[in-house]
PDB file of N, CA and C in Angstrom:
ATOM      1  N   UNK A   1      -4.108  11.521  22.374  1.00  0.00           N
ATOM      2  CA  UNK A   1      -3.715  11.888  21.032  1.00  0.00           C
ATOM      3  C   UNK A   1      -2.920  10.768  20.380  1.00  0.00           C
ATOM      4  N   UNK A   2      -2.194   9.945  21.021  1.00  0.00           N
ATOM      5  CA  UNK A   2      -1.151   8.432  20.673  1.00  0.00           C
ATOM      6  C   UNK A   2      -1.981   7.948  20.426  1.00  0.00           C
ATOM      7  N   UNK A   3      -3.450   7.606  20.743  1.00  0.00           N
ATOM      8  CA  UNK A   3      -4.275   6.615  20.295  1.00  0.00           C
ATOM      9  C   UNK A   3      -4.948   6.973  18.642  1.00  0.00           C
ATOM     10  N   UNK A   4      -5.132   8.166  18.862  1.00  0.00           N
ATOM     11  CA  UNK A   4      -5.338   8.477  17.302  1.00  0.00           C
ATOM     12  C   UNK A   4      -4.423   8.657  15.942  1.00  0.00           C
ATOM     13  N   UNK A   5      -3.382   8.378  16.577  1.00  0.00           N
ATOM     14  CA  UNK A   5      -2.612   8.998  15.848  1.00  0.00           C
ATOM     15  C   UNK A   5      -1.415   7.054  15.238  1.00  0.00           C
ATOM     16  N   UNK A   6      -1.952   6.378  16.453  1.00  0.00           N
ATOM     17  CA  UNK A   6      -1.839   5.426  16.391  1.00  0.00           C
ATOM     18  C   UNK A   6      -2.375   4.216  15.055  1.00  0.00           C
ATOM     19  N   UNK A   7      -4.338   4.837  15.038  1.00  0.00           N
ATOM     20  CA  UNK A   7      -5.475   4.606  14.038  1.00  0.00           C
ATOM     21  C   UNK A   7      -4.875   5.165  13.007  1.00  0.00           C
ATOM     22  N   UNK A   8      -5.250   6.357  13.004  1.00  0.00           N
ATOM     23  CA  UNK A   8      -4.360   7.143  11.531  1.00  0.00           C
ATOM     24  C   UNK A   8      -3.399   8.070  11.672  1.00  0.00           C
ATOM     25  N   UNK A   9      -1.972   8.363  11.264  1.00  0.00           N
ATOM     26  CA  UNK A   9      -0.567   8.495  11.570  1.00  0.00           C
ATOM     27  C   UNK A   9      -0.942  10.069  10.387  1.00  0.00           C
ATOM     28  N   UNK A  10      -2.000  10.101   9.769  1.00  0.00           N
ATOM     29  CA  UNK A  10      -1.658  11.012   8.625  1.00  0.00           C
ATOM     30  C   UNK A  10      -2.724  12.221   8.961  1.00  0.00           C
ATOM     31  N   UNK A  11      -3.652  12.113  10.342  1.00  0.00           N
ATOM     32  CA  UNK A  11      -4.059  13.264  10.958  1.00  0.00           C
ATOM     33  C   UNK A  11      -3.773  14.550  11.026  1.00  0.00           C
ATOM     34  N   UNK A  12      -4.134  15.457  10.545  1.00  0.00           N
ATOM     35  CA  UNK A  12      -3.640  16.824  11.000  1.00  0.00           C
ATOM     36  C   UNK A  12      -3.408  17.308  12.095  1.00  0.00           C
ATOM     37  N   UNK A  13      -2.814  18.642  12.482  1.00  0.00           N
ATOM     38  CA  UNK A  13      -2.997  19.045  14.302  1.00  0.00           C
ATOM     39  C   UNK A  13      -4.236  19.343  14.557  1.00  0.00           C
ATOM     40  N   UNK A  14      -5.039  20.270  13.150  1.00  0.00           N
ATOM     41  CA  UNK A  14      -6.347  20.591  13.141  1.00  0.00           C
ATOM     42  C   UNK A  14      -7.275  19.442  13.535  1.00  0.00           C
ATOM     43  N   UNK A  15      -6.901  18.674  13.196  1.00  0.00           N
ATOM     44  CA  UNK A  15      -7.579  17.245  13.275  1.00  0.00           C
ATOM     45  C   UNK A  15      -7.853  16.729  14.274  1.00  0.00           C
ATOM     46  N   UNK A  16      -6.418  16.579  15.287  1.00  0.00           N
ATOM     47  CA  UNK A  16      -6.686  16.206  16.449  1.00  0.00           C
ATOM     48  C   UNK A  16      -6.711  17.030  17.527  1.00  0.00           C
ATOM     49  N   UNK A  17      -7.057  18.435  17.000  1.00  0.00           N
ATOM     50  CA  UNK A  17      -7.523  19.418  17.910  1.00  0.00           C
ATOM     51  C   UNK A  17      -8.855  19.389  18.086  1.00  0.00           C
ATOM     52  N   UNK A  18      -9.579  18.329  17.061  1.00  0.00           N
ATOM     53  CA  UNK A  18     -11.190  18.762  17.047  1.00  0.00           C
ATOM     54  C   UNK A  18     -11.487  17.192  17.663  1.00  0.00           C
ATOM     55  N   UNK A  19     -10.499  16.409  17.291  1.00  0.00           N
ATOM     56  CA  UNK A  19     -11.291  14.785  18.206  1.00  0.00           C
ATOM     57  C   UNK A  19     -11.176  15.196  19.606  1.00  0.00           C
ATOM     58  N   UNK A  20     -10.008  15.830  19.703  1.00  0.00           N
ATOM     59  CA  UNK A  20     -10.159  16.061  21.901  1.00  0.00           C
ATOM     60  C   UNK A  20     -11.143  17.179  22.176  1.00  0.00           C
ATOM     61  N   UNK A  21     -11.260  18.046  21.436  1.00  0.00           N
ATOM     62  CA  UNK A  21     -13.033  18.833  21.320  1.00  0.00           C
ATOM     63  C   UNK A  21     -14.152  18.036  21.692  1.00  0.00           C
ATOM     64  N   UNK A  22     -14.205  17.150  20.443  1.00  0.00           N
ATOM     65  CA  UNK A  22     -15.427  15.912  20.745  1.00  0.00           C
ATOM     66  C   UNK A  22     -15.476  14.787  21.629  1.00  0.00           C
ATOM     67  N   UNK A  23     -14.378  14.888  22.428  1.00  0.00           N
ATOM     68  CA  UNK A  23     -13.939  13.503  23.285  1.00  0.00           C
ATOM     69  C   UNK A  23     -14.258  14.231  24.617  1.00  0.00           C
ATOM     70  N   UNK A  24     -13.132  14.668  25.063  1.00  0.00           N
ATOM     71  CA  UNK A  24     -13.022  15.949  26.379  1.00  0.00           C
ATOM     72  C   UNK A  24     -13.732  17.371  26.296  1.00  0.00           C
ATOM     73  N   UNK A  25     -14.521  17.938  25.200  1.00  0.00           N
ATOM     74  CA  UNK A  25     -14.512  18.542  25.852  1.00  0.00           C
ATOM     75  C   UNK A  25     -13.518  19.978  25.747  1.00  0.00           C
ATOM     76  N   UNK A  26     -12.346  20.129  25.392  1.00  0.00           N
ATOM     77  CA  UNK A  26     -11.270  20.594  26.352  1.00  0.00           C
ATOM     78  C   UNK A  26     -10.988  21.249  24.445  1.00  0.00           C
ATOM     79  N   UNK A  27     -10.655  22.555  24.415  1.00  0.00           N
ATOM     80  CA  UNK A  27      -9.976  23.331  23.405  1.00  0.00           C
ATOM     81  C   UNK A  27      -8.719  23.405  23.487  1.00  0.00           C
ATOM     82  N   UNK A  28      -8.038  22.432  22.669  1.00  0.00           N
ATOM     83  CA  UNK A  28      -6.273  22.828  22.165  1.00  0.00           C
ATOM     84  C   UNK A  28      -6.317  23.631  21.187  1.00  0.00           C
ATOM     85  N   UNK A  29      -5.254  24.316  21.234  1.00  0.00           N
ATOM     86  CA  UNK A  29      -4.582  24.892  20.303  1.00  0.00           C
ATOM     87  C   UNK A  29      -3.752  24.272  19.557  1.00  0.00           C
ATOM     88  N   UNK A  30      -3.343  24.461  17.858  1.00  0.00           N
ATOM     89  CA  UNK A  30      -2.340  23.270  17.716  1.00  0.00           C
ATOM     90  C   UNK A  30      -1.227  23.685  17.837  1.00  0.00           C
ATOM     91  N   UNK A  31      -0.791  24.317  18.472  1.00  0.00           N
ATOM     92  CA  UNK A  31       1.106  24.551  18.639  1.00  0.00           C
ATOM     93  C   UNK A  31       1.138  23.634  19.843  1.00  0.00           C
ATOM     94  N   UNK A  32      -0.253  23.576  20.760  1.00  0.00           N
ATOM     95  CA  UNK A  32       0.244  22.852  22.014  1.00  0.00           C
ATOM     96  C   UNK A  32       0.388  21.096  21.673  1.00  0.00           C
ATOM     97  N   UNK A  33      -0.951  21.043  20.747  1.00  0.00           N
ATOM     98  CA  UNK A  33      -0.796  19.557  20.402  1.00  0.00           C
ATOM     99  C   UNK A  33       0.898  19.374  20.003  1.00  0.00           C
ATOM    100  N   UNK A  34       1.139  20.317  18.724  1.00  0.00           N
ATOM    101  CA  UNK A  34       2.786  20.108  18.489  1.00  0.00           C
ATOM    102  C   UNK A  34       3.646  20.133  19.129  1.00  0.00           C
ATOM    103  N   UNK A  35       3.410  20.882  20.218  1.00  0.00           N
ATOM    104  CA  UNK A  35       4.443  20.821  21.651  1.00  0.00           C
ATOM    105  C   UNK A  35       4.578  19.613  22.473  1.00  0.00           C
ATOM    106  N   UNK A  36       3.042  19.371  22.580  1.00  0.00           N
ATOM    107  CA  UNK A  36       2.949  17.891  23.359  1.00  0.00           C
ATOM    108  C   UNK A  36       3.285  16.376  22.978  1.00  0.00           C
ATOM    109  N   UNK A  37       3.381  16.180  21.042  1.00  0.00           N
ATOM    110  CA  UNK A  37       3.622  15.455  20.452  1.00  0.00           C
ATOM    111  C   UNK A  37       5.249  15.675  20.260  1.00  0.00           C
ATOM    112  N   UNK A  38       5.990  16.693  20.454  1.00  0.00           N
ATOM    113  CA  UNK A  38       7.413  16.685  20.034  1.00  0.00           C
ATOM    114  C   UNK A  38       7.773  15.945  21.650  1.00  0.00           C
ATOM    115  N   UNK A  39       7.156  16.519  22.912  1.00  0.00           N
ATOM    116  CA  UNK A  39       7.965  15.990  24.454  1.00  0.00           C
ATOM    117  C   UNK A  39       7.843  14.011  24.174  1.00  0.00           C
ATOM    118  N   UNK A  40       6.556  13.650  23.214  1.00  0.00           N
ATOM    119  CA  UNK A  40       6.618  12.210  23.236  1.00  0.00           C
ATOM    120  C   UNK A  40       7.649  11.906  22.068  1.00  0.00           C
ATOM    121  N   UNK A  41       8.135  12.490  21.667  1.00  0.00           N
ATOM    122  CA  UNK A  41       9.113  11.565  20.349  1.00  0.00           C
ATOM    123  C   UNK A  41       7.954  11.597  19.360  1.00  0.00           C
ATOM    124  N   UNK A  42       7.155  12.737  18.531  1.00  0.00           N
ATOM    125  CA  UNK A  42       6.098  11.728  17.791  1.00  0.00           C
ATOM    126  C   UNK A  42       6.332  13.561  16.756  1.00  0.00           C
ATOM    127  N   UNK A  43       7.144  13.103  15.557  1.00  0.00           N
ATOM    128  CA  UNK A  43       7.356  13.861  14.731  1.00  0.00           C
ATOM    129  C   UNK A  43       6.572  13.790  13.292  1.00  0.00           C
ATOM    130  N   UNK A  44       6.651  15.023  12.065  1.00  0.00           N
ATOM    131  CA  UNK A  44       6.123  14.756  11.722  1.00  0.00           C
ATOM    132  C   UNK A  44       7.125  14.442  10.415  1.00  0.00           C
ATOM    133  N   UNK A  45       6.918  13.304   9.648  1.00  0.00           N
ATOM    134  CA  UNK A  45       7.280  12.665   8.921  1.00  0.00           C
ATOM    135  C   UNK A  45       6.831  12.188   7.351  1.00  0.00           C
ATOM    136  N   UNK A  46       7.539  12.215   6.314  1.00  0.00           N
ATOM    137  CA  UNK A  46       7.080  12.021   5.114  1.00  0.00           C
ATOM    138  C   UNK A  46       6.320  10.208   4.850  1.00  0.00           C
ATOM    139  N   UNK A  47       5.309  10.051   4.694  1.00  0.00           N
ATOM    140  CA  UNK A  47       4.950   8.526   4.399  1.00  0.00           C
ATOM    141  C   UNK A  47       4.914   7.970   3.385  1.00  0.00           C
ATOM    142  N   UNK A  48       4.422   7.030   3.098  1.00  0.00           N
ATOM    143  CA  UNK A  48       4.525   6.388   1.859  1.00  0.00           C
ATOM    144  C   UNK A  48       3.895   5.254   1.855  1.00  0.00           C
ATOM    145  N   UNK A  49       2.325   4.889   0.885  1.00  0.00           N
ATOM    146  CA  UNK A  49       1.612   4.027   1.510  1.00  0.00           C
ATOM    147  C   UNK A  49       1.767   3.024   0.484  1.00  0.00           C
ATOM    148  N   UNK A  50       2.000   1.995   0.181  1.00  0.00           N
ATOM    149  CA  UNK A  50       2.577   0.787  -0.498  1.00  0.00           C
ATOM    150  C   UNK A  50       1.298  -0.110  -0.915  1.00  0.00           C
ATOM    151  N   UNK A  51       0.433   0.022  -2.512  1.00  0.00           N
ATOM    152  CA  UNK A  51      -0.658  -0.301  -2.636  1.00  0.00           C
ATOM    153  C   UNK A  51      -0.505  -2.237  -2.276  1.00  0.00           C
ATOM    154  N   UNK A  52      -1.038  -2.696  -1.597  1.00  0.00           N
ATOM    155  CA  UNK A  52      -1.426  -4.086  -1.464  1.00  0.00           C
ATOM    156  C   UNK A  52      -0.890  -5.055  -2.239  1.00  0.00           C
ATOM    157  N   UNK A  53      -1.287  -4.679  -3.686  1.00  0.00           N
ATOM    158  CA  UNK A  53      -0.989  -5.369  -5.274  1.00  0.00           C
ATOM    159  C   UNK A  53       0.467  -5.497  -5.367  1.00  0.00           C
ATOM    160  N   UNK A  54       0.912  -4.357  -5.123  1.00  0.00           N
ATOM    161  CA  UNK A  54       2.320  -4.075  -5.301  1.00  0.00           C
ATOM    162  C   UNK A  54       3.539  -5.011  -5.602  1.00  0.00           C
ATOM    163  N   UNK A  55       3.483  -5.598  -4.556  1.00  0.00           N
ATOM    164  CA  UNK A  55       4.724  -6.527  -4.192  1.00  0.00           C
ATOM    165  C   UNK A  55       4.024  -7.473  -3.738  1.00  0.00           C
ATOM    166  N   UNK A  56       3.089  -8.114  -4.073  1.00  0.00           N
ATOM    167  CA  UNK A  56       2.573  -9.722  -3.702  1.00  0.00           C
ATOM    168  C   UNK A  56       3.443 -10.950  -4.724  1.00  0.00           C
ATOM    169  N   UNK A  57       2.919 -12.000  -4.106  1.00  0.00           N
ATOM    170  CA  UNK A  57       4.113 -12.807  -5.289  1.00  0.00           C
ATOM    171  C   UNK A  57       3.949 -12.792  -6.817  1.00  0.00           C
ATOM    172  N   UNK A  58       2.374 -12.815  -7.050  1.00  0.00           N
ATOM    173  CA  UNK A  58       1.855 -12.738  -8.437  1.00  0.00           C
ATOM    174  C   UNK A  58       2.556 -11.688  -9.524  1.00  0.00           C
ATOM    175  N   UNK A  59       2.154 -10.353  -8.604  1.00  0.00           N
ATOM    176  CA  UNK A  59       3.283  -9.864  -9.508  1.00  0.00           C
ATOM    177  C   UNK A  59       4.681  -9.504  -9.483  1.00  0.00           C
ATOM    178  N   UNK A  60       5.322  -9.939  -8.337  1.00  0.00           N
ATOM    179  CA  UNK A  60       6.733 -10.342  -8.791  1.00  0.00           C
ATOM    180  C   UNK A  60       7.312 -11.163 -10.085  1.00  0.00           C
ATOM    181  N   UNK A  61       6.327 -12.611 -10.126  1.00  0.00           N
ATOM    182  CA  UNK A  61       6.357 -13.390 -11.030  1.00  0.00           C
ATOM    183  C   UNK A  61       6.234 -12.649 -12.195  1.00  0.00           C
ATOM    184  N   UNK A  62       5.225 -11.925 -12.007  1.00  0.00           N
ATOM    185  CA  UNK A  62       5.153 -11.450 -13.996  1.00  0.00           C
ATOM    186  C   UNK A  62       6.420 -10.473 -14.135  1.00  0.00           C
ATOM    187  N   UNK A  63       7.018  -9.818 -13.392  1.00  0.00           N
ATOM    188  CA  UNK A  63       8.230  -8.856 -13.358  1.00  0.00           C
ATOM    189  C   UNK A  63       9.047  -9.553 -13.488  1.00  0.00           C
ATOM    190  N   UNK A  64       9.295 -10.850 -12.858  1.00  0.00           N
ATOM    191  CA  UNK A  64      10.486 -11.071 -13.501  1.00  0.00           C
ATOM    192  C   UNK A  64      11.244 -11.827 -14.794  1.00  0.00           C
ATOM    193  N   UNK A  65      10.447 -11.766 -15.458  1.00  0.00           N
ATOM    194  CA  UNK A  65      10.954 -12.200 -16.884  1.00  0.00           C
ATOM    195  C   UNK A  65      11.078 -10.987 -17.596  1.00  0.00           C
ATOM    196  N   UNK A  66      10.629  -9.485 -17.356  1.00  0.00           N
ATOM    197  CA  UNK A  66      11.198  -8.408 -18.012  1.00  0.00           C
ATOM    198  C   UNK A  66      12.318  -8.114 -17.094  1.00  0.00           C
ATOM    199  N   UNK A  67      12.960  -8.276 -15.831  1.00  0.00           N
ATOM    200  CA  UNK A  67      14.369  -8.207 -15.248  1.00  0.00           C
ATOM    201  C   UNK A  67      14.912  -8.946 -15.949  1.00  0.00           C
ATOM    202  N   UNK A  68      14.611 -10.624 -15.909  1.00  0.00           N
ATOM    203  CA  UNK A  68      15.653 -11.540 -16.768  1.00  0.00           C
ATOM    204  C   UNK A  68      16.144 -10.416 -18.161  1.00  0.00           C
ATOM    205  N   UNK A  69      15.231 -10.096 -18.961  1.00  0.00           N
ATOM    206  CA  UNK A  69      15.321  -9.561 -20.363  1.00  0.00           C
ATOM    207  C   UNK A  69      16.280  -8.367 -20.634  1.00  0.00           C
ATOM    208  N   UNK A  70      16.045  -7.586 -19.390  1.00  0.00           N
ATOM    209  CA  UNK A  70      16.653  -6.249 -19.038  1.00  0.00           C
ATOM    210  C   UNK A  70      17.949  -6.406 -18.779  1.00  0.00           C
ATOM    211  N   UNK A  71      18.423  -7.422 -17.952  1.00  0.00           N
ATOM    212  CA  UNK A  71      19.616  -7.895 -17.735  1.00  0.00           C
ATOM    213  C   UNK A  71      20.565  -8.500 -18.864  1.00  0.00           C
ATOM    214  N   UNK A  72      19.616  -9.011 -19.662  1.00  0.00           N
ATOM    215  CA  UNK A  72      20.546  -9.885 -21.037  1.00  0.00           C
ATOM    216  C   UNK A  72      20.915  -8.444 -22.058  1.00  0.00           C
ATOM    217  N   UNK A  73      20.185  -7.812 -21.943  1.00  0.00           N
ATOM    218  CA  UNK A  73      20.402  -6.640 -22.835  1.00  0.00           C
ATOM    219  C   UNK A  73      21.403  -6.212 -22.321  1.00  0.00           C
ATOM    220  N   UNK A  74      21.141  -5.093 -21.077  1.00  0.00           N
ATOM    221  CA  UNK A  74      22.638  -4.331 -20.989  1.00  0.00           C
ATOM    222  C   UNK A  74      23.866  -5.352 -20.835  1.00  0.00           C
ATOM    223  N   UNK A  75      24.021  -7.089 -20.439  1.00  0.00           N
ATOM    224  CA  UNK A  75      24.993  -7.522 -20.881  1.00  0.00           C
ATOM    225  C   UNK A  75      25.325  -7.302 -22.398  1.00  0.00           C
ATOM    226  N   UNK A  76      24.501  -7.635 -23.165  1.00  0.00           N
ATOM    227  CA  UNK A  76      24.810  -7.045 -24.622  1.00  0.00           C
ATOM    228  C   UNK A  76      25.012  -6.059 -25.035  1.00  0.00           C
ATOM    229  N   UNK A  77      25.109  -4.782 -24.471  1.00  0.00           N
ATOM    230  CA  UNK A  77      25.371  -3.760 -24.501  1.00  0.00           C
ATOM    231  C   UNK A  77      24.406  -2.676 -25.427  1.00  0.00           C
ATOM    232  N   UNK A  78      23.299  -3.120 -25.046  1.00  0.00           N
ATOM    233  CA  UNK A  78      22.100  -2.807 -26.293  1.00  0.00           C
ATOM    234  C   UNK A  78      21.692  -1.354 -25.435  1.00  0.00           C
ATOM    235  N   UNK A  79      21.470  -0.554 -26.561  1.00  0.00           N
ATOM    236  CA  UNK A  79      21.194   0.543 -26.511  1.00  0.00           C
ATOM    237  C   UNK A  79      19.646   0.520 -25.417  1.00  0.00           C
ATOM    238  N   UNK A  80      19.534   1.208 -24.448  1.00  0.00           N
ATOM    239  CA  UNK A  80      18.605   0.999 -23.759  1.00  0.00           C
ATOM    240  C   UNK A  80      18.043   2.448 -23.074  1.00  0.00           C
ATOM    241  N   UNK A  81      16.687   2.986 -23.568  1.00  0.00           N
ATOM    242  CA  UNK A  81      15.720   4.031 -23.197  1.00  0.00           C
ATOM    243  C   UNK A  81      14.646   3.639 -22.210  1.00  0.00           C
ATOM    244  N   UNK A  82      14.820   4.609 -21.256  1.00  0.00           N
ATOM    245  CA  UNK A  82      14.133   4.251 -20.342  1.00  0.00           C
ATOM    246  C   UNK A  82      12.833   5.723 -20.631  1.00  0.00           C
ATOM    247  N   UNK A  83      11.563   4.996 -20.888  1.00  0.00           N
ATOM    248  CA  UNK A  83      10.549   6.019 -21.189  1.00  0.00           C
ATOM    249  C   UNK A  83       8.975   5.950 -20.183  1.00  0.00           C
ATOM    250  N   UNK A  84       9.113   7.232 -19.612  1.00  0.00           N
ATOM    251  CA  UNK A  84       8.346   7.734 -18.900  1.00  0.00           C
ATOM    252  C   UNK A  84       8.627   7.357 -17.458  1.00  0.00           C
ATOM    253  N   UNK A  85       9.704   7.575 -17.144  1.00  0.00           N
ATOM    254  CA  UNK A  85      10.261   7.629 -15.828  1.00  0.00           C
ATOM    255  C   UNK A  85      10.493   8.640 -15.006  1.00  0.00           C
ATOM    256  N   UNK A  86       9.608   9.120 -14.619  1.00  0.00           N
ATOM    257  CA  UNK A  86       8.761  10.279 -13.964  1.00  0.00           C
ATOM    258  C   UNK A  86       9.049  10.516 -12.639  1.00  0.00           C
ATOM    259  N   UNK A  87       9.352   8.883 -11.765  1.00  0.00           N
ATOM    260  CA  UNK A  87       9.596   8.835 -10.864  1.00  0.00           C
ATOM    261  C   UNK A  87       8.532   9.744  -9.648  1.00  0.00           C
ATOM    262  N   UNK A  88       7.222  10.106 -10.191  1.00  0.00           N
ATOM    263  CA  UNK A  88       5.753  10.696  -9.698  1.00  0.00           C
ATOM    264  C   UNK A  88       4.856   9.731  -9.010  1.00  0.00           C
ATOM    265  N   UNK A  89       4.650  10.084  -7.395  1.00  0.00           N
ATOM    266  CA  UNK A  89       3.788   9.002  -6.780  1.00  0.00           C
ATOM    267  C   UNK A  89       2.245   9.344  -7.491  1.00  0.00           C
ATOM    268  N   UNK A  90       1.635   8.291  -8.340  1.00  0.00           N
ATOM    269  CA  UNK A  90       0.380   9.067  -8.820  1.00  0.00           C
ATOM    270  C   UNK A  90      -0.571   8.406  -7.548  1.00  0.00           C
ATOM    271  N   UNK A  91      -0.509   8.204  -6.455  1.00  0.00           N
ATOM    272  CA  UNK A  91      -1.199   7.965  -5.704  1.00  0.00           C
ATOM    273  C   UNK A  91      -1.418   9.318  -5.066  1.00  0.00           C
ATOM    274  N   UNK A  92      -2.586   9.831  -5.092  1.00  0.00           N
ATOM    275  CA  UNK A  92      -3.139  11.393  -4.593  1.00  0.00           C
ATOM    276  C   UNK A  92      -3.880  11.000  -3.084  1.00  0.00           C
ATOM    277  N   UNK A  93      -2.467  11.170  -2.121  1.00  0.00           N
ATOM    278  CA  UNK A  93      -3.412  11.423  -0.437  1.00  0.00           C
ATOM    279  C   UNK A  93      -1.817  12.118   0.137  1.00  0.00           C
ATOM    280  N   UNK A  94      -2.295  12.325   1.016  1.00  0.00           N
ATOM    281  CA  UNK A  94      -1.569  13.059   2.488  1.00  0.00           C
ATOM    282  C   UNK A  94      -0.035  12.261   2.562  1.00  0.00           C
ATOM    283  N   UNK A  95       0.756  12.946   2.466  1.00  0.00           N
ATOM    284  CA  UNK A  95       2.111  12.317   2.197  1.00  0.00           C
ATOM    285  C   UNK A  95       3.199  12.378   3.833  1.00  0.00           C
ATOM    286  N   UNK A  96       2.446  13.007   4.515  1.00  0.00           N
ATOM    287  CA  UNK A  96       3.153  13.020   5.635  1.00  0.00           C
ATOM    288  C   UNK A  96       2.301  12.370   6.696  1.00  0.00           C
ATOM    289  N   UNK A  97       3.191  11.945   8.153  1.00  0.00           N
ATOM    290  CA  UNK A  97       2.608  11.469   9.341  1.00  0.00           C
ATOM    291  C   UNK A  97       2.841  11.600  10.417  1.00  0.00           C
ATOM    292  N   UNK A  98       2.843  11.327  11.776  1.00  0.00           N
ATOM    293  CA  UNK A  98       3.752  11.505  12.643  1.00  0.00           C
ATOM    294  C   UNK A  98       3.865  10.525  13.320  1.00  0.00           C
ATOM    295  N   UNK A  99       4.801   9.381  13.037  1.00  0.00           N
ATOM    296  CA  UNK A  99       5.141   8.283  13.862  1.00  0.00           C
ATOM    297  C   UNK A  99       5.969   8.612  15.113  1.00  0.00           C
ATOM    298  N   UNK A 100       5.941   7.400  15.945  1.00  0.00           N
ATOM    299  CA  UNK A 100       6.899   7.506  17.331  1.00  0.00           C
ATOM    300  C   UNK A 100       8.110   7.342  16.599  1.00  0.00           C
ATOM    301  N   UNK A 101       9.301   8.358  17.137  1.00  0.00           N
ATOM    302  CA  UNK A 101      10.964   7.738  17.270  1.00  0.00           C
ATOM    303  C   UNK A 101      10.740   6.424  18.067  1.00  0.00           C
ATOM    304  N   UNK A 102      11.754   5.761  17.825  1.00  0.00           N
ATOM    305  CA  UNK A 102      11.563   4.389  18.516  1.00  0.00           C
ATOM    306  C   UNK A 102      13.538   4.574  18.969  1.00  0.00           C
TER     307      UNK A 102
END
């Protein structure tokens, strides 16, 4: 189950109740998978997948001449609206995982 979960962290229990079906053979239940994944340290956890584009240097560069700008303002004490700050991941997938405690 560490090996799959290893591949993809955002698996269900359902999920990896049906790969050890198709592997072994062998019917879990998922409270046991959850039982067997809590004795390894392997909880389940909120994720957060960080698109590629994101934070490359390119667009750092273009960001930062609206920080420079942003910064000269509130030194000036300029009235400043912050619009459509939603603070909403519009990225639509599976938000949880279950990594190892380390």
């Amino acid at each position: 189950m560490e090996g799959y979960l290893d591949a993809e962290c955002t698996l269900t229990l359902t999920q990896l109740a049906d790969k050890v079906l198709e592997e072994f053979a062998v019917e879990l239940s998922t409270s046991t998978i959850s039982a067997k994944l809590a004795t390894k340290l392997i909880t389940l956890k909120q994720i957060c997948k960080e698109p590629t584009t994101c934070n490359n240097e390119v667009n750092k560069m273009k960001r930062f001449p609206f920080a420079q700008q942003l910064v000269e303002h509130q030194a000036k004490g300029d009235y400043i609206v912050y619009y459509d700050e939603t603070n909403y991941n519009l990225f639509c997938m599976r938000s949880q995982g279950r990594p190892a405690k380390v």
